[in-house]
Protein backbone atom coordinates (compact mmCIF):
# COMPACT_ATOMS: atom_id res chain seq x y z
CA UNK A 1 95.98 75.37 140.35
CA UNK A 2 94.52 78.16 137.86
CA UNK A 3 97.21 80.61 139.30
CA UNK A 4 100.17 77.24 138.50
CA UNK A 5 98.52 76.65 135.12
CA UNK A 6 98.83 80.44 134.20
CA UNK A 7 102.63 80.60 135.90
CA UNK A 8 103.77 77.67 134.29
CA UNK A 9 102.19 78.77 130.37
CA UNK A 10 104.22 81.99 130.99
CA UNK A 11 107.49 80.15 130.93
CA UNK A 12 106.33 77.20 128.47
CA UNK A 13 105.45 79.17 125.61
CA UNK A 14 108.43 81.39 125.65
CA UNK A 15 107.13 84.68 126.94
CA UNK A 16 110.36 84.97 128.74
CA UNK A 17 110.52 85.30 132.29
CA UNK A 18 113.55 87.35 133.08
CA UNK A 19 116.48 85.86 135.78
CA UNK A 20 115.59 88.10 138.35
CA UNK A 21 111.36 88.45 137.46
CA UNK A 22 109.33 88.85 140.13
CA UNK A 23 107.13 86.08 139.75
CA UNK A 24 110.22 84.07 137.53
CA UNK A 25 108.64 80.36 137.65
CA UNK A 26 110.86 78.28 140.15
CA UNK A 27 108.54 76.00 141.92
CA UNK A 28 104.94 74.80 142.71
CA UNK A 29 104.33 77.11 145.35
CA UNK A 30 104.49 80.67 143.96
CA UNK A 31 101.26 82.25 143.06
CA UNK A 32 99.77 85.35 141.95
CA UNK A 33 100.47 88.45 143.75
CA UNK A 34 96.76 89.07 146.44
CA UNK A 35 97.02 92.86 147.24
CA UNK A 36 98.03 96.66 145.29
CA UNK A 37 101.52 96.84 146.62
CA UNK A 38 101.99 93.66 145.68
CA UNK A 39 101.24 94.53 142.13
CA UNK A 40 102.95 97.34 141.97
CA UNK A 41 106.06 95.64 142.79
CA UNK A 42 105.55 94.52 139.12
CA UNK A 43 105.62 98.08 138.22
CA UNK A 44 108.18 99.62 140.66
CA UNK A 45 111.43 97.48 139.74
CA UNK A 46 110.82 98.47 135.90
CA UNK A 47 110.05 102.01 136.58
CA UNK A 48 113.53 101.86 139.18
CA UNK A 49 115.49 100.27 136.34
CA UNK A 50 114.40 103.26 134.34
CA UNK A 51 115.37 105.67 136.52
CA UNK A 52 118.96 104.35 137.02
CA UNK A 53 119.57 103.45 132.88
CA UNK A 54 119.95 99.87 134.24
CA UNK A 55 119.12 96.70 132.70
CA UNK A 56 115.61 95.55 131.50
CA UNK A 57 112.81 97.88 130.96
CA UNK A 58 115.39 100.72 130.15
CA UNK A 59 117.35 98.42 127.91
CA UNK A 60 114.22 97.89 125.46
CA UNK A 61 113.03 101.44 125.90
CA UNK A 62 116.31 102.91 124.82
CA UNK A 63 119.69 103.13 127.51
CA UNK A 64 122.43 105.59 126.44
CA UNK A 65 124.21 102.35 125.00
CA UNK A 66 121.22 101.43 122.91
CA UNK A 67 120.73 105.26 121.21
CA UNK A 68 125.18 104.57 120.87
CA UNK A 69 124.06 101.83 118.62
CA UNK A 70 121.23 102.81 116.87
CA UNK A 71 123.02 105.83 115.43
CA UNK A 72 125.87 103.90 114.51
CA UNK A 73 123.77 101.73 112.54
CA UNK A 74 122.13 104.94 110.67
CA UNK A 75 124.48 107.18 108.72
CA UNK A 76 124.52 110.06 111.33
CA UNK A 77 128.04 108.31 112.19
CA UNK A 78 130.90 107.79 109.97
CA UNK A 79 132.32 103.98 110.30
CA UNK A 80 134.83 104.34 107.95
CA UNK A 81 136.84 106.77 109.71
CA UNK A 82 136.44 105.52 113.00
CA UNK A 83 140.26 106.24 115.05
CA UNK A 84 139.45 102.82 117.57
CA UNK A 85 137.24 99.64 117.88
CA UNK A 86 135.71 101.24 120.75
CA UNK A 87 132.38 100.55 119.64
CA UNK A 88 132.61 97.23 118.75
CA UNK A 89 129.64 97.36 115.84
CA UNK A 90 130.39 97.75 112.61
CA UNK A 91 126.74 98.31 111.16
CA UNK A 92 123.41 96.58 112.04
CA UNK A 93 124.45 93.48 109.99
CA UNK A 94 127.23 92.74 112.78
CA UNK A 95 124.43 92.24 115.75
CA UNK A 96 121.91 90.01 114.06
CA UNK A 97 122.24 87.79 116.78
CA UNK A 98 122.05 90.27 119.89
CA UNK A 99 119.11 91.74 117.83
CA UNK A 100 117.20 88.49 117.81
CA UNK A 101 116.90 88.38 121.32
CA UNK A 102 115.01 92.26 121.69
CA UNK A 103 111.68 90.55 120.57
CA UNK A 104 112.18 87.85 123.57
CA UNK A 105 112.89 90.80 125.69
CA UNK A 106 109.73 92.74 125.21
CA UNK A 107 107.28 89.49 125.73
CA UNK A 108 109.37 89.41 129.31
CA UNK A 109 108.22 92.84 130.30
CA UNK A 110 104.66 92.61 128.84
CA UNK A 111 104.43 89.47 130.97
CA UNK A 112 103.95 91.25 134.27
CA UNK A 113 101.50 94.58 132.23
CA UNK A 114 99.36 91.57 130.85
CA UNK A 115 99.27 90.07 135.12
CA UNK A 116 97.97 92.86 136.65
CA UNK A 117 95.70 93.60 133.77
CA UNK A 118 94.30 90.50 134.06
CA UNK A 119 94.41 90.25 137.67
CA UNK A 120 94.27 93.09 139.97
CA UNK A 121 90.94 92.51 141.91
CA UNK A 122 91.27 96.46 143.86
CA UNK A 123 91.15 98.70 140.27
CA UNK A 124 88.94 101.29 142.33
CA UNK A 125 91.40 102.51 144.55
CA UNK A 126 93.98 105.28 144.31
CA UNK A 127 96.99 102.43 144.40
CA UNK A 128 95.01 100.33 141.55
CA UNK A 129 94.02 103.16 139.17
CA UNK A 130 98.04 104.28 138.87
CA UNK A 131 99.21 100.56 138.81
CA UNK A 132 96.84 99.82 135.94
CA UNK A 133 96.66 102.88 134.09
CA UNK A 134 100.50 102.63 134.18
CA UNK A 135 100.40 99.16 132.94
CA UNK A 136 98.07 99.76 130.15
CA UNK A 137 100.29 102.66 129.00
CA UNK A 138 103.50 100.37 129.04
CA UNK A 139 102.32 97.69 126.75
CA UNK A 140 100.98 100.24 124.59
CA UNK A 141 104.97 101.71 124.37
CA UNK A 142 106.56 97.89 124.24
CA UNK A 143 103.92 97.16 121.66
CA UNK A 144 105.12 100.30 119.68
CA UNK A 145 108.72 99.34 119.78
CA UNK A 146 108.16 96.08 119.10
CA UNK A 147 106.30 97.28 115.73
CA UNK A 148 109.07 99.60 114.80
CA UNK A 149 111.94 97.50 115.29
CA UNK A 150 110.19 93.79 114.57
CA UNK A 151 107.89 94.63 111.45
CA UNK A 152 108.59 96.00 108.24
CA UNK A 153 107.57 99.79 107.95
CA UNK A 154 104.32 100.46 107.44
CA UNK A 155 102.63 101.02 104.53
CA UNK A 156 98.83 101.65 103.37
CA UNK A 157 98.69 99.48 100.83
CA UNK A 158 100.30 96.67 102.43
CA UNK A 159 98.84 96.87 106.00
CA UNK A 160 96.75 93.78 106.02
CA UNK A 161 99.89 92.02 104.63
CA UNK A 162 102.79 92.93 106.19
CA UNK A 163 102.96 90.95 109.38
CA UNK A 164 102.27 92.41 113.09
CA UNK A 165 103.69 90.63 115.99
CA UNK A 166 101.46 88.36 118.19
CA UNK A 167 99.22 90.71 120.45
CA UNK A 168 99.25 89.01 123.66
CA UNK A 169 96.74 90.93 125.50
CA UNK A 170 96.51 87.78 128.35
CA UNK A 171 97.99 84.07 128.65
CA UNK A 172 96.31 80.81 127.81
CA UNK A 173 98.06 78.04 128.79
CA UNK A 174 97.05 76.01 125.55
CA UNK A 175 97.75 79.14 123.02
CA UNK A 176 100.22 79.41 120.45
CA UNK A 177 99.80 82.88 119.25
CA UNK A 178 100.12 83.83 115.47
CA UNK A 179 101.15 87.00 113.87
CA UNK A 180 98.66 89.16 113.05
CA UNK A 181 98.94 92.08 110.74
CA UNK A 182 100.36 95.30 111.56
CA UNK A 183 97.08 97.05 110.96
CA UNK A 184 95.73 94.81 113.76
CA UNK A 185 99.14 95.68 115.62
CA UNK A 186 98.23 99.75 115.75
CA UNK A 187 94.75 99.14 116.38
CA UNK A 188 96.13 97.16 119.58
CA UNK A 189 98.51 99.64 120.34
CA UNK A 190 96.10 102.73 119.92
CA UNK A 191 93.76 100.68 122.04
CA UNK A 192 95.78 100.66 125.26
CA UNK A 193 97.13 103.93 124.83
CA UNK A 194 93.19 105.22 124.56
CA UNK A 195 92.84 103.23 127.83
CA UNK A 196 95.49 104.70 129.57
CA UNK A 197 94.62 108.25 128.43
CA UNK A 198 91.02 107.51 129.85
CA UNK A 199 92.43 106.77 132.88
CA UNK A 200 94.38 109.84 133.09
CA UNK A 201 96.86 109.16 135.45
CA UNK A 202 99.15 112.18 136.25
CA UNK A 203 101.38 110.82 139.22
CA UNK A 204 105.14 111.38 138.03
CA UNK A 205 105.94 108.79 140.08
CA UNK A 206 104.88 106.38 138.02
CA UNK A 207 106.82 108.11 134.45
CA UNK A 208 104.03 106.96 132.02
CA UNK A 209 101.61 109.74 132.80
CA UNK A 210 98.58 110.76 130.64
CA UNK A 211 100.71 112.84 128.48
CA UNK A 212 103.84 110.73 128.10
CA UNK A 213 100.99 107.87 126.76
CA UNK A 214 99.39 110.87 124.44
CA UNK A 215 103.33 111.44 123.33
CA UNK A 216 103.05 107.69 122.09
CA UNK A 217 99.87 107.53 120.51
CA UNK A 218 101.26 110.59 118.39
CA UNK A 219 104.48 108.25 117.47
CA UNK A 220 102.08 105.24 116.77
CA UNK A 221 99.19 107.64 114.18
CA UNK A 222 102.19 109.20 112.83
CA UNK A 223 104.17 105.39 112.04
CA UNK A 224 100.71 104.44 110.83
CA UNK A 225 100.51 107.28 108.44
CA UNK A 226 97.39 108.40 110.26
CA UNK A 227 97.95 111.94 109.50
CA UNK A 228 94.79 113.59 111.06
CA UNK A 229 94.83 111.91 113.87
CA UNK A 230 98.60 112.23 114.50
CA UNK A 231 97.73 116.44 114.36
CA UNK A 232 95.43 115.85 116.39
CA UNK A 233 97.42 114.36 119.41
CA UNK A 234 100.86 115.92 118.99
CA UNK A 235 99.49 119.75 118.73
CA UNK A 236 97.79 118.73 122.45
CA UNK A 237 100.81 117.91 123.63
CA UNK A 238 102.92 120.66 122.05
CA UNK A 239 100.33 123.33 123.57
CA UNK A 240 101.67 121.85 126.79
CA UNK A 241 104.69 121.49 126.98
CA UNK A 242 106.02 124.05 124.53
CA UNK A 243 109.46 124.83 122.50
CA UNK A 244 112.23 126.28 124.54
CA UNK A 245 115.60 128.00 123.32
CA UNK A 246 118.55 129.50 123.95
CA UNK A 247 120.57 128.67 127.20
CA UNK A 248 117.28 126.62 128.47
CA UNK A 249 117.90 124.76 125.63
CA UNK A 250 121.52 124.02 125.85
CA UNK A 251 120.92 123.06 129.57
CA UNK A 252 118.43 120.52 128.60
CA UNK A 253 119.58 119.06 126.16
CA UNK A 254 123.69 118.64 127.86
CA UNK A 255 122.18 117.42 131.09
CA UNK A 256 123.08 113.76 131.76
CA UNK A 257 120.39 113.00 133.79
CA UNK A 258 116.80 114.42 134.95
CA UNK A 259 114.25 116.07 133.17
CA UNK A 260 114.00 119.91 131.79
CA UNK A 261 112.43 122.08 129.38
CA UNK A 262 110.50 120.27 126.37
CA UNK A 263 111.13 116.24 127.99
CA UNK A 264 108.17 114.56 128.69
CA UNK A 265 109.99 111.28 129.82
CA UNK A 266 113.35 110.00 129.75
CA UNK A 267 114.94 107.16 131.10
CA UNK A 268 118.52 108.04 133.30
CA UNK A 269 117.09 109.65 135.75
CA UNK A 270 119.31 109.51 138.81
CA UNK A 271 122.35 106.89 139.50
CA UNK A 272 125.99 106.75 138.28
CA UNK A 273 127.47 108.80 135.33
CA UNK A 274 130.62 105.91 134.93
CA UNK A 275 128.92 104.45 131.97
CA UNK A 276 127.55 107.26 130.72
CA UNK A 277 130.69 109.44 130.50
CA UNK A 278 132.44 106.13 129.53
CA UNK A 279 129.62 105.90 126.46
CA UNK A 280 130.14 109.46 125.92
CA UNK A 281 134.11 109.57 125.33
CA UNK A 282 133.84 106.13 123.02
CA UNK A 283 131.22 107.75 120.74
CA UNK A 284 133.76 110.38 120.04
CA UNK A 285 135.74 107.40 118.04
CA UNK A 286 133.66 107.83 114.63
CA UNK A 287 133.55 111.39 113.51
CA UNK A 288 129.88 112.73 112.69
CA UNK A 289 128.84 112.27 108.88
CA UNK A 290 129.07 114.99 106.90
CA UNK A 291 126.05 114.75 105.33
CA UNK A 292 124.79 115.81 108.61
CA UNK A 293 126.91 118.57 109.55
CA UNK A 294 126.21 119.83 105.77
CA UNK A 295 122.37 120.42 106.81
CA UNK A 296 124.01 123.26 109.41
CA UNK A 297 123.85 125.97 107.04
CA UNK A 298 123.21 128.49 109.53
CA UNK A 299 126.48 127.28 111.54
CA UNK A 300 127.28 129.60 114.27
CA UNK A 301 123.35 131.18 114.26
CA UNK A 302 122.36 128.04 115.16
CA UNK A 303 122.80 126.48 118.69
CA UNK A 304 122.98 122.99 118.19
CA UNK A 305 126.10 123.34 115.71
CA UNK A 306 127.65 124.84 118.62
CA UNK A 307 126.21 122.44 121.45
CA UNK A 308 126.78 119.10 118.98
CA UNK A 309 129.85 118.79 117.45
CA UNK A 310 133.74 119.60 118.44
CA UNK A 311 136.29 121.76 115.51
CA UNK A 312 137.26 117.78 114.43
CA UNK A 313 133.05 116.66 114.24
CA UNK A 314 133.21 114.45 116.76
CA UNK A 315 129.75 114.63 118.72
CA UNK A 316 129.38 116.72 122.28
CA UNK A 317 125.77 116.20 122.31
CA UNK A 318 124.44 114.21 125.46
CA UNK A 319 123.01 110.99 124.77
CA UNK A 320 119.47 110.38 125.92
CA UNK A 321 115.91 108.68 125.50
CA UNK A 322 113.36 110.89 126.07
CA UNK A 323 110.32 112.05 124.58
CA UNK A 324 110.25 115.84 123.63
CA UNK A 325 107.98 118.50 122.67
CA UNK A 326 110.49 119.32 119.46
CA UNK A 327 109.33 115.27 118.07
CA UNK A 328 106.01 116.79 118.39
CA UNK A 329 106.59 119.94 116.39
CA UNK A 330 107.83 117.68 113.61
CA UNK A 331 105.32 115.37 113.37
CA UNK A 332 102.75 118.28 113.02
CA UNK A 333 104.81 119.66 110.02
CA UNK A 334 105.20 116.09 108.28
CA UNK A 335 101.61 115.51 108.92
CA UNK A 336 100.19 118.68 107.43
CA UNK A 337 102.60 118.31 104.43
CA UNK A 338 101.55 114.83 103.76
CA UNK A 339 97.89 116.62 103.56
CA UNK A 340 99.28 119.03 101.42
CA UNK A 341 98.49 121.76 103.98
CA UNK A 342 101.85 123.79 103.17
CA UNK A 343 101.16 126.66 105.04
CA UNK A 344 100.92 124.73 108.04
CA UNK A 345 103.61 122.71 107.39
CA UNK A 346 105.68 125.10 107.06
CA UNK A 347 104.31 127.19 110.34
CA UNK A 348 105.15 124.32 112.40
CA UNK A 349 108.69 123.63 110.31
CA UNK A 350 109.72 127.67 111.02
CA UNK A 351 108.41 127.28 114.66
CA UNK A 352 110.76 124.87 115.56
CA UNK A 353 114.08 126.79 113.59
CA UNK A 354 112.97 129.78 115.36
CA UNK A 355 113.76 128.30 118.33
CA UNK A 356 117.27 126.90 117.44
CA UNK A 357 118.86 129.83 114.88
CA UNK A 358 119.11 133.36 115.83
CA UNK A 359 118.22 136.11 113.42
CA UNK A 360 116.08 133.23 111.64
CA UNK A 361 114.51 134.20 108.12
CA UNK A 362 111.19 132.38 108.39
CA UNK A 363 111.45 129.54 105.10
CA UNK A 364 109.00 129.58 102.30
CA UNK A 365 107.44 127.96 99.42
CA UNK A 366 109.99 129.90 97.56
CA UNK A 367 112.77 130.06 99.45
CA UNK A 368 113.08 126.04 100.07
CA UNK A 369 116.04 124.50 99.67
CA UNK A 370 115.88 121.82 96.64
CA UNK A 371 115.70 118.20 97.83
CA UNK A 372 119.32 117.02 97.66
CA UNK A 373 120.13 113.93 95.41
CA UNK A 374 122.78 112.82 97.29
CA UNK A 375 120.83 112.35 100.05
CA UNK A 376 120.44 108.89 101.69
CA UNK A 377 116.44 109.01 101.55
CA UNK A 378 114.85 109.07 98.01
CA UNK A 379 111.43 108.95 99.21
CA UNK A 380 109.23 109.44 102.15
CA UNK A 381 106.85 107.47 104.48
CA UNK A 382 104.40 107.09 101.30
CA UNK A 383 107.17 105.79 98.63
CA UNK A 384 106.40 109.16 97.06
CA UNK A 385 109.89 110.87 95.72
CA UNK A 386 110.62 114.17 98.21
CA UNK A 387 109.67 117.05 97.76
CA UNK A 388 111.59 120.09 98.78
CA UNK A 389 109.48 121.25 101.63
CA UNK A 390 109.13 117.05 102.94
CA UNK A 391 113.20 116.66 102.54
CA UNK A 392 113.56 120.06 104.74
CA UNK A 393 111.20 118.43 107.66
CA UNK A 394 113.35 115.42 107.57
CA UNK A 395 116.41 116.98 107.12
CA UNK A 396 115.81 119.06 110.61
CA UNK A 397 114.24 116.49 112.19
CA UNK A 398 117.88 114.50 111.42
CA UNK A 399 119.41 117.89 113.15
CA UNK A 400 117.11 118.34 116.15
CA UNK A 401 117.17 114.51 117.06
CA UNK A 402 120.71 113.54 116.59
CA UNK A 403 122.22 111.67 119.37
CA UNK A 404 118.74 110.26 120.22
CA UNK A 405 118.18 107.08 118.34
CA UNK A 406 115.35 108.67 115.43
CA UNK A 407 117.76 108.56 112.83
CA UNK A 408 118.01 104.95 112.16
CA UNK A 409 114.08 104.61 112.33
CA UNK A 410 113.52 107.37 110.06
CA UNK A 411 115.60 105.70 107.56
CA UNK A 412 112.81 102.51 108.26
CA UNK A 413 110.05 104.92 107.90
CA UNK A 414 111.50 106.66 104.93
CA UNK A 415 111.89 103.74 101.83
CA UNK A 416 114.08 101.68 104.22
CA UNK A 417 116.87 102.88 101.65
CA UNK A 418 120.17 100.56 100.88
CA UNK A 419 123.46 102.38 101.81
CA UNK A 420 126.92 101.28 102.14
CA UNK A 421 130.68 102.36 103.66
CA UNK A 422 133.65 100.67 103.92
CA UNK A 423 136.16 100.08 106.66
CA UNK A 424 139.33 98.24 106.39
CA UNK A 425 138.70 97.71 102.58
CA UNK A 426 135.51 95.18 103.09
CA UNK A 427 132.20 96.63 102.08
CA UNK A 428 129.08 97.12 104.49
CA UNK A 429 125.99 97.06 102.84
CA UNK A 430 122.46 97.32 105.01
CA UNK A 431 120.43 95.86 103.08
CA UNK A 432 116.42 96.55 103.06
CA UNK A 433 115.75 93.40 105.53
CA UNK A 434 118.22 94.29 107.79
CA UNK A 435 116.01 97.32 109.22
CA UNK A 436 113.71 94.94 110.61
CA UNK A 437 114.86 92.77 113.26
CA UNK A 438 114.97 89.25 113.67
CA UNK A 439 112.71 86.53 115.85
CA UNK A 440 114.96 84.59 118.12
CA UNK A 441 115.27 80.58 116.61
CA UNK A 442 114.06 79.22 119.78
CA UNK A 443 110.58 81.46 120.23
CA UNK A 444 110.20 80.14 116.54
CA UNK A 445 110.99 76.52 117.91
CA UNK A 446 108.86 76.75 120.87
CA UNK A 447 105.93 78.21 118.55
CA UNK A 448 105.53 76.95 115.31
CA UNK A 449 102.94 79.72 114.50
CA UNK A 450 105.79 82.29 114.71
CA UNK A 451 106.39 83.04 110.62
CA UNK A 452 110.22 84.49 110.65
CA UNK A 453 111.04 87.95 109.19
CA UNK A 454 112.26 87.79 105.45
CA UNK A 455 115.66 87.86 105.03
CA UNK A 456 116.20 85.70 107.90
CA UNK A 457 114.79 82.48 107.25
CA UNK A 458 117.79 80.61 107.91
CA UNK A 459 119.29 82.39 110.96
């Protein structure tokens, strides 16, 4: 009865059972799953919808059409010259209400994390140790997304204010859990990732290894302006798995599908390239921005002009989700500049360039470019007006990420800055709110302790 109680809160209290769940509540007679393998089933069909870029898991950690959409909501893509409706979003104001329905989606995956945490009785053996270290490391990554893409960006002064989501660590069958704050959100986050990291599980099998949950807990320090800590983390990993160039480079990062030089993880795996290609040739609808292909100074010295863009700007880049090595790189220079360590700052700034441009003249205090004022971003993380040797992190960290969904959540991170275009002589305007998703109506419904994210109080 315990095991019906628990089965029957899951679906109750809107934590979203998928269609096809493994333990989706039908009837009285399902319980809990009794041995490993049974638990990792849990595991294995999100880990398998990974690999292929399929539905679920992949779909909240980032498929090929996902990163599509993200970048056209960011200005890396130019909407107003589009040549077809291909891609049928305009900006991120157009899918409010397929947006509302990614915070649903990640409650359906932590579901089955937040069972075997709770439940798996054989943690000492080989089997257990992978399924829950795995499952730990998981939540921490849904948690992570669902900060970045459900909360406002963070901010110091505000992070005992600015609301979290709930951190549903286990189910009750009476609870109706509240939004916390965001602070309490990272600490949660950091928390599982630490657990997972303890647990040091190093099966690729199972994707979320000890260094793919490191990767992560660099992203969350890093979001949570944790500067010292976010060194910390990402120079471990970068001492790993470092930098490559040159044709290793261009393989890696053209490949449709496995993983190569600097990836750490990255969904697409194996399976069919019919969506994919068909992904790739509608992306080549809206021409690049040129306020990207401006940062290229170097042009022809450096690779990814060459590997991104066609002679008409139209991206050639693969698309992927991954986590890389070069993320890492950047965060190290960001963090030491937000220190005001310039030196190493700008060590880890050249160390990446030196990779991508040939016959590379090493940048310096000096020899900075100026901040441009046309540029979308005015400020960074801290609200604090860029400075040249901050806007040239960002600005390659725009170049080196392109085609990989960053752009969009840099904007977030960055003074979640107001920018418009126009198509077909109506102007698109994404406002402030807009970079923070909505809460579906009917979690709110089901939960009167949900508060709704400003801006969409009567969705």
């Amino acid at each position: 009865m315990k095991s019906l109680k628990l089965y029957m809160m899951l679906w109750i209290v809107g934590m979203c059972c998928s269609c096809d769940s493994y333990l989706e509540v039908k009837n009285y007679g399902q319980t809990l799953p009794k041995t490993d393998e049974d638990y990792a089933t849990l595991i294995n069909k999100q880990l398998s919808d990974i690999d292929k870029g399929s539905a679920g898991a992949t779909n909240m950690l980032g498929s090929f059409a996902w990163m599509i959409e993200l970048e056209c909501y960011s200005d890396n893509l130019n909407t107003s010259l589009m040549t077809s409706n291909a891609l049928s979003y305009l900006y991120v104001g157009t899918n409010i209400a397929s947006s509302q329905y990614r915070f649903m989606n990640y409650y359906s995956l932590i579901k089955d994390y937040n069972i075997i945490i709770d439940n798996l009785k054989d943690r000492d053996t080989e089997l257990g140790k992978k399924i829950l270290a795995t499952s730990y490391a998981m939540r921490g990554v849904m948690y992570f997304n669902l900060m970045r893409e459900c909360c406002e960006a963070y901010s110091k002064d505000r992070a005992t204010e600015i609301m979290g989501v709930p951190n549903v660590a286990h189910f009750d069958l009476e609870a109706k859990p509240e939004r916390g704050n965001i602070q309490q959100l990272v600490n949660f986050i950091v928390s599982d990732l630490d657990t997972a990291i303890r647990m040091n599980q190093t099966d690729e099998q199972y994707r979320f290894t000890v260094d793919v949950a490191r990767a992560y807990l660099a992203r969350t320090y890093f979001w949570a302006q944790d500067w010292e800590n976010a060194i910390k983390v990402a120079r471990e990993v970068l001492n790993k798995y470092p930098l490559v160039e040159g044709d290793e480079y261009k393989e890696m990062i053209q490949s449709p599908q496995g993983m190569s030089g600097e990836m750490l993880f990255r969904t697409f795996i194996t399976g069919s390239l019919t969506s994919y290609n068909r992904y790739l040739k509608n992306v080549k609808t809206r021409p690049v921005n040129m306020s990207l292909i401006s940062l290229f100074t170097e042009k022809g010295r450096d690779i990814r002009y060459s590997t991104f863009f066609d002679s008409k700007f139209f991206s050639t880049k693969g698309i992927r989700t991954c986590v890389r090595s070069a993320e890492m790189c950047l965060i190290l220079a960001e963090s030491y500049a937000h220190l005001s360590d310039n030196d190493n700052a700008l060590k880890y700034l050249n160390l990446l360039r030196s990779k991508r441009i040939s016959n590379y003249e090493p940048y310096s205090m000096a020899t900075l470019p100026a901040a441009s004022e046309g540029e979308v971003i005015k400020v960074d993380a801290t609200g604090t007006k860029l400075t040249p040797l901050v806007a040239a992190i960002l600005n390659e960290r725009r170049k080196e990420l392109f085609m990989e969904g960053d752009r969009w959540f840099e904007l977030k991170r960055n003074g979640s800055p107001e920018f418009w275009f126009g198509y077909n002589q109506i102007k698109y305007t994404t406002e402030k709110f807009l970079y923070t998703f909505p809460l579906r109506k009917a979690d709110i419904i089901a939960n009167e302790n949900l508060v709704q994210n400003p801006g969409y109080e009567k969705l």
